[in-house]
N, C-alpha and C. Protein backbone atom coordinates (compact mmCIF):
# COMPACT_ATOMS: atom_id res chain seq x y z
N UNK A 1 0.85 -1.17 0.00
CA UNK A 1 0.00 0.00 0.00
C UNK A 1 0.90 1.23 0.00
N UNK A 2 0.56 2.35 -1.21
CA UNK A 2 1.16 3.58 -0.66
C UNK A 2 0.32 4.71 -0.61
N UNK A 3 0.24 5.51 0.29
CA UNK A 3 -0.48 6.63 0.70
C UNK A 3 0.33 7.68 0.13
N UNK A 4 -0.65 8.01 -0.80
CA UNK A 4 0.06 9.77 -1.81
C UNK A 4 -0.94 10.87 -1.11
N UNK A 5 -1.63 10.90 0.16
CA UNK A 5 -2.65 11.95 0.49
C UNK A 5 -3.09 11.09 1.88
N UNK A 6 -2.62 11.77 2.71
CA UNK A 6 -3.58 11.60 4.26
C UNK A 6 -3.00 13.17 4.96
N UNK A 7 -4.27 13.70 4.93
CA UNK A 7 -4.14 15.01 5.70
C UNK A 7 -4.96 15.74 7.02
N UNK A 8 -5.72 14.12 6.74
CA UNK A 8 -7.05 13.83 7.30
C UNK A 8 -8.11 14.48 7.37
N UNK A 9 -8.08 14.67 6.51
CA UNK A 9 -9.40 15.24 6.01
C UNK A 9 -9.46 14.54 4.20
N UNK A 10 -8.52 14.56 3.56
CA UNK A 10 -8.60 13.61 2.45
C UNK A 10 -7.68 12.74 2.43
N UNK A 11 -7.66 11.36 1.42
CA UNK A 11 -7.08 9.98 2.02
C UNK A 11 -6.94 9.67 0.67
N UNK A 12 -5.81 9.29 -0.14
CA UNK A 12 -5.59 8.93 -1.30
C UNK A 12 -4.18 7.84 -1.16
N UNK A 13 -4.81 6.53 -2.12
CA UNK A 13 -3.83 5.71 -1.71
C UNK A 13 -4.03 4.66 -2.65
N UNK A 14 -2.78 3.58 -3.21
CA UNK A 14 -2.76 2.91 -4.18
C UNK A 14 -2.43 1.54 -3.61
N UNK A 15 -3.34 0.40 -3.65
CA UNK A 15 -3.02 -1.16 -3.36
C UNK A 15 -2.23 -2.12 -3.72
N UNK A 16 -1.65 -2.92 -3.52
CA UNK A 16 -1.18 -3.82 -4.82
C UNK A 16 -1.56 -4.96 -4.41
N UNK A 17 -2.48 -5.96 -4.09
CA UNK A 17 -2.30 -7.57 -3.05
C UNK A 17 -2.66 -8.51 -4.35
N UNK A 18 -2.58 -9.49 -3.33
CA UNK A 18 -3.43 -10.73 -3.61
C UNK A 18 -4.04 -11.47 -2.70
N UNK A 19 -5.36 -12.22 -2.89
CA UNK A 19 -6.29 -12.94 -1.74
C UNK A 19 -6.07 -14.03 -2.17
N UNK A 20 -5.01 -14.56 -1.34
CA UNK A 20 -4.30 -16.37 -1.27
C UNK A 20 -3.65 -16.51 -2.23
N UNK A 21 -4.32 -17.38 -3.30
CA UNK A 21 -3.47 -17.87 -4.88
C UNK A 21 -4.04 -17.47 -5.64
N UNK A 22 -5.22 -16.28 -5.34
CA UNK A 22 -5.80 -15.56 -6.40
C UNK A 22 -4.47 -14.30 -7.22
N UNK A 23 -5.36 -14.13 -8.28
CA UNK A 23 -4.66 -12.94 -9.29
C UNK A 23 -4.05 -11.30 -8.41
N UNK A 24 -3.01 -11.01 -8.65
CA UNK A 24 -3.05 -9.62 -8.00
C UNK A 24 -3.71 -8.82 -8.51
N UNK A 25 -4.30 -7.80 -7.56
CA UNK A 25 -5.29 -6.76 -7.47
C UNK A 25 -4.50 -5.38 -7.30
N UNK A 26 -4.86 -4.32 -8.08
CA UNK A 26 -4.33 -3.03 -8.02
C UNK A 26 -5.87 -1.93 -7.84
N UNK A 27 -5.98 -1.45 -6.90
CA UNK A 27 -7.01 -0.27 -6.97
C UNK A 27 -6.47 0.72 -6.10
N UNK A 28 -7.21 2.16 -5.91
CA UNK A 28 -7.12 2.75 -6.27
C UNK A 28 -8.08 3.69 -5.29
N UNK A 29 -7.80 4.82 -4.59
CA UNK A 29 -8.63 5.22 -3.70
C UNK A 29 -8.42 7.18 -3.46
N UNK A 30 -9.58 7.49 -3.96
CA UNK A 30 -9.60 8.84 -3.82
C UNK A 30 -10.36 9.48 -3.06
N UNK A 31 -11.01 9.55 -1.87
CA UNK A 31 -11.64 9.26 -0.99
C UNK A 31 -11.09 10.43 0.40
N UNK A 32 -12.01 10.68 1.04
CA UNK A 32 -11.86 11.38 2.46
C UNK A 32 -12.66 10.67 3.90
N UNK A 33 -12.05 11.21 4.40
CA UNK A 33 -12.45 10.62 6.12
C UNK A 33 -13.61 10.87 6.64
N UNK A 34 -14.75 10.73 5.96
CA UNK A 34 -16.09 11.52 6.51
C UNK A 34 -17.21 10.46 6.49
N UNK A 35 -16.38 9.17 6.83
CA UNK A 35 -17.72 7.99 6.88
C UNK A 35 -18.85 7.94 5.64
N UNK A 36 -18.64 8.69 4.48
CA UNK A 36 -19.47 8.57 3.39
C UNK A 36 -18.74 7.36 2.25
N UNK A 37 -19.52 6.92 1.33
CA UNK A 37 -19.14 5.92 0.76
C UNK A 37 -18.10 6.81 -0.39
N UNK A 38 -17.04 6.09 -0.85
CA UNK A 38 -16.06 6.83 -1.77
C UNK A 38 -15.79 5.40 -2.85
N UNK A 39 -16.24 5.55 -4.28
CA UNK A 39 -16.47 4.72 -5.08
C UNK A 39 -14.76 4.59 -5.38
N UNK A 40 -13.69 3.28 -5.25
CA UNK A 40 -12.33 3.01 -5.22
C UNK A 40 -12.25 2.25 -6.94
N UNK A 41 -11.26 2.33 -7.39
CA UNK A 41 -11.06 2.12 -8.82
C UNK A 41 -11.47 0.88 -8.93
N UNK A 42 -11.37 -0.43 -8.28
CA UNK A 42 -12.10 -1.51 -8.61
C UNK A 42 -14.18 -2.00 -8.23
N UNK A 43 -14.56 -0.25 -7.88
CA UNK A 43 -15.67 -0.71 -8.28
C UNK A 43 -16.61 -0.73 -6.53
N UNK A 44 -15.43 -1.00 -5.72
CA UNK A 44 -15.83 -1.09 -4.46
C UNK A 44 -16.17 0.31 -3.58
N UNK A 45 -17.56 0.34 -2.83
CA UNK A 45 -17.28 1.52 -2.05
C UNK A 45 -16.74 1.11 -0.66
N UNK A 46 -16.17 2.81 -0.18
CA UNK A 46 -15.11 2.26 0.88
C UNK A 46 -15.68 3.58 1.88
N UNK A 47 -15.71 3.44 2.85
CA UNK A 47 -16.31 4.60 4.31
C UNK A 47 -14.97 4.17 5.42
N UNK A 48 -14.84 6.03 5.36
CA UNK A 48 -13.38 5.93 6.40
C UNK A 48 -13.72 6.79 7.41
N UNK A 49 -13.39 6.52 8.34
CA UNK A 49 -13.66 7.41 9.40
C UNK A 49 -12.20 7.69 10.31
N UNK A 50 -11.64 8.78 10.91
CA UNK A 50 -10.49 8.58 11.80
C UNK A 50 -10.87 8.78 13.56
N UNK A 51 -9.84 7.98 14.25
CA UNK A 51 -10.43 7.81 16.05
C UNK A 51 -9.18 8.86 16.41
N UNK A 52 -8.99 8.90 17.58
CA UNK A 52 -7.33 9.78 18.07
C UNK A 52 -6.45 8.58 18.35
N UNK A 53 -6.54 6.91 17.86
CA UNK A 53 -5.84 6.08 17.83
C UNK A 53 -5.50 5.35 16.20
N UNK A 54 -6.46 5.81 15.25
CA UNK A 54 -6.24 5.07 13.85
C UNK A 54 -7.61 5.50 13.11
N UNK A 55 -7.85 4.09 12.77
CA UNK A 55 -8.92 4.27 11.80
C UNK A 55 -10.20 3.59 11.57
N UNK A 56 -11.10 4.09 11.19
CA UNK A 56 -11.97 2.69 10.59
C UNK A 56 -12.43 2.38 9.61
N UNK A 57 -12.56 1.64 8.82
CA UNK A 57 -13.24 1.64 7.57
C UNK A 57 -14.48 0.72 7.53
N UNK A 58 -15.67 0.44 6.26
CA UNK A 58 -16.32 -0.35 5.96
C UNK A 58 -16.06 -0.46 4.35
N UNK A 59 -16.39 -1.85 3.89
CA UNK A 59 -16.49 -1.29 2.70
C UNK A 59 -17.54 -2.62 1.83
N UNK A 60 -18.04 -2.58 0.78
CA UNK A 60 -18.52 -3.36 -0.29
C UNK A 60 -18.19 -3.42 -1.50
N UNK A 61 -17.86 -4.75 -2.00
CA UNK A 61 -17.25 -4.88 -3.63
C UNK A 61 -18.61 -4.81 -4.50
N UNK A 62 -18.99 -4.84 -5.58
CA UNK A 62 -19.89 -5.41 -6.08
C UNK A 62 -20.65 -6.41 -6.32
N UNK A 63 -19.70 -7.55 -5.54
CA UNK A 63 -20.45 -9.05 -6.02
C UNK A 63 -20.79 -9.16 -4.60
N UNK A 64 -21.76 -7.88 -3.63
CA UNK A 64 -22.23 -7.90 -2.47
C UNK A 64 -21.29 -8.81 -1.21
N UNK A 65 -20.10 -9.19 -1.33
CA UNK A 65 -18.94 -8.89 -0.25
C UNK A 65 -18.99 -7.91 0.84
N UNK A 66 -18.94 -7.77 1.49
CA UNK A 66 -19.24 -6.78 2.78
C UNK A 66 -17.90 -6.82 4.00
N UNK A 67 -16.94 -5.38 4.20
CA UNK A 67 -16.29 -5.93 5.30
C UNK A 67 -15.51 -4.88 6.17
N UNK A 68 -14.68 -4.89 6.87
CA UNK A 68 -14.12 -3.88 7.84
C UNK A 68 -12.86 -3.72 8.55
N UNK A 69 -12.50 -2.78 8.25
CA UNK A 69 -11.05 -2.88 9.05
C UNK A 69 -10.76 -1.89 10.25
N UNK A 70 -10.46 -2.38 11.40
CA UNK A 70 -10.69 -1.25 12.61
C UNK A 70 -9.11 -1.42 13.04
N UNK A 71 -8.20 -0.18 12.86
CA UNK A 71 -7.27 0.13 12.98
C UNK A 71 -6.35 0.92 13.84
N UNK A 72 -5.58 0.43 14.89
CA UNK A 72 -5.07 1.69 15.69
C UNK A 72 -3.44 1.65 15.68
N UNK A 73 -2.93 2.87 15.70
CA UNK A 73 -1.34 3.23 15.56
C UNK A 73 -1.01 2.57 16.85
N UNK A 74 0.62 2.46 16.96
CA UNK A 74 1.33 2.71 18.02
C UNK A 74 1.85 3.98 18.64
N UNK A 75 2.45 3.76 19.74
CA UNK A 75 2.23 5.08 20.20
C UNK A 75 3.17 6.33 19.24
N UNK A 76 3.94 5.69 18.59
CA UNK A 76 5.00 6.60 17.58
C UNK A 76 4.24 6.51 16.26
N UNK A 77 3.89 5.89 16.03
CA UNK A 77 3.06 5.62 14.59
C UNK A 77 3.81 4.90 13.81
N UNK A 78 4.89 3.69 14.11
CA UNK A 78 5.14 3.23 13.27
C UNK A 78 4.54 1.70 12.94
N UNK A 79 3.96 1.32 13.87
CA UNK A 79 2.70 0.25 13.63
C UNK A 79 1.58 0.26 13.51
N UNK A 80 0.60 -0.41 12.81
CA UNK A 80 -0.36 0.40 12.78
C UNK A 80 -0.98 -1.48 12.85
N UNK A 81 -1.90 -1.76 13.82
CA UNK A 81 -2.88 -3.41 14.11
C UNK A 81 -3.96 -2.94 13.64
N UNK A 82 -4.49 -3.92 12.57
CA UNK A 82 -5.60 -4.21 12.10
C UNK A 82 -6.82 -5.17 12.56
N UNK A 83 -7.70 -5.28 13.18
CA UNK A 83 -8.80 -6.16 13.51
C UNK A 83 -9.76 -6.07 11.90
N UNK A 84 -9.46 -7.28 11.46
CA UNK A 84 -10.46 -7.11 9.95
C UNK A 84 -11.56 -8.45 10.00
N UNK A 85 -12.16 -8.05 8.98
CA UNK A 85 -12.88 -9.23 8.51
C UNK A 85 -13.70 -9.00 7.41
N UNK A 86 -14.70 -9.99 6.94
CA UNK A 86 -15.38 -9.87 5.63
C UNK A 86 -16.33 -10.75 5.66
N UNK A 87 -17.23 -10.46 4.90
CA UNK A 87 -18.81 -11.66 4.69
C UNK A 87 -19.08 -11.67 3.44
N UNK A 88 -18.94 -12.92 2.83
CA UNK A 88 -19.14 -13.19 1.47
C UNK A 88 -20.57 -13.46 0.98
N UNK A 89 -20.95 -13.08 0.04
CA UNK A 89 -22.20 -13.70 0.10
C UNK A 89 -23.20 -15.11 0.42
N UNK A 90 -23.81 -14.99 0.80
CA UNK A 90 -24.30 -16.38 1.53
C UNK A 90 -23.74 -16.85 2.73
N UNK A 91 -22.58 -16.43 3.15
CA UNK A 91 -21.73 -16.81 4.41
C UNK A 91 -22.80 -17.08 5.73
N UNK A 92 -22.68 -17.95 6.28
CA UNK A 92 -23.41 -17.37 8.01
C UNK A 92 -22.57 -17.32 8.77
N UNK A 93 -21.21 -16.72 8.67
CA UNK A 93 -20.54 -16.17 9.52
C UNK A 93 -19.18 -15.25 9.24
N UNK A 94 -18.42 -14.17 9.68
CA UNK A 94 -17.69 -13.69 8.87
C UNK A 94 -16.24 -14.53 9.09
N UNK A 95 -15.61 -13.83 8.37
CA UNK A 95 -13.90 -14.29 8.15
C UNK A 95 -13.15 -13.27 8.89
N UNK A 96 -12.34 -13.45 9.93
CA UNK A 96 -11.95 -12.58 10.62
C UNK A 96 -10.51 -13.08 10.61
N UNK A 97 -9.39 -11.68 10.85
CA UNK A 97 -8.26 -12.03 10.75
C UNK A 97 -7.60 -10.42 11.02
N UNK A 98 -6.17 -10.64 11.21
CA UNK A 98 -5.42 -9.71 12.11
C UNK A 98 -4.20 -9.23 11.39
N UNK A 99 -3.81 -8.01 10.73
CA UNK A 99 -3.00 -7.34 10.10
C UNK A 99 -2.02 -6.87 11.45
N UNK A 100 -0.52 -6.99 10.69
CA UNK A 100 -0.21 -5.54 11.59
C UNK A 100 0.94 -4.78 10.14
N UNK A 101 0.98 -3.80 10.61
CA UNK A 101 1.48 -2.98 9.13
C UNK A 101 2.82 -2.49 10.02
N UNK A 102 4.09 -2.43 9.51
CA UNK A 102 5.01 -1.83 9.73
C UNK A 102 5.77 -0.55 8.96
N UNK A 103 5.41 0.63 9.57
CA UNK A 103 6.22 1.85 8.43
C UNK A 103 7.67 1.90 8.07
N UNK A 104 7.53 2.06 6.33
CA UNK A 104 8.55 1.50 6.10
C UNK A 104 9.23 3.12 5.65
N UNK A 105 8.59 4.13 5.43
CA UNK A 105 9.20 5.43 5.11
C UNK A 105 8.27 6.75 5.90
């Protein structure tokens, strides 16, 4: 992930992953911190909100996927723990799982 815009008040930032042995994914996010939905280059909307510890997001892809990432810094800001998860369609229960991000610049 690189962040070209956090001023907090607007949030611009470019992805690169992959989900397991699936294809890599590049999107794309032009978007601000005001909990409103912000349509991201692959189609997905994304709602960001900021705490005085990190962040939160929600978001939905199009093929009705649903999911969330609740985020807080360390006390310097160079870690940043993720509590995430996601609900696929039809699921009866979500997929939950635990990021931690290390700043690299």
């Amino acid at each position: 992930m690189q962040v070209t815009k956090d001023d907090g008040k607007t949030l611009q930032y470019t992805d690169n992953f992959a989900m397991g042995d699936g294809p890599m994914q590049h999107v794309t996010l032009d978007g601000a911190f005001d909990g409103k939905p912000h349509k991201m280059t692959n189609g997905q909307d994304m709602m960001v909100t900021l705490s005085d510890k990190g962040y939160h997001d929600q978001w939905i892809v199009p093929t009705g996927t649903t999911g969330w990432d609740n985020c807080d810094y360390s006390k310097h800001v160079t870690v940043m723990t993720c509590h995430a998860g996601f609900i696929p369609p039809g699921a009866t229960k979500p997929v939950t799982f635990t990021e931690v991000w290390n700043k690299t610049k």
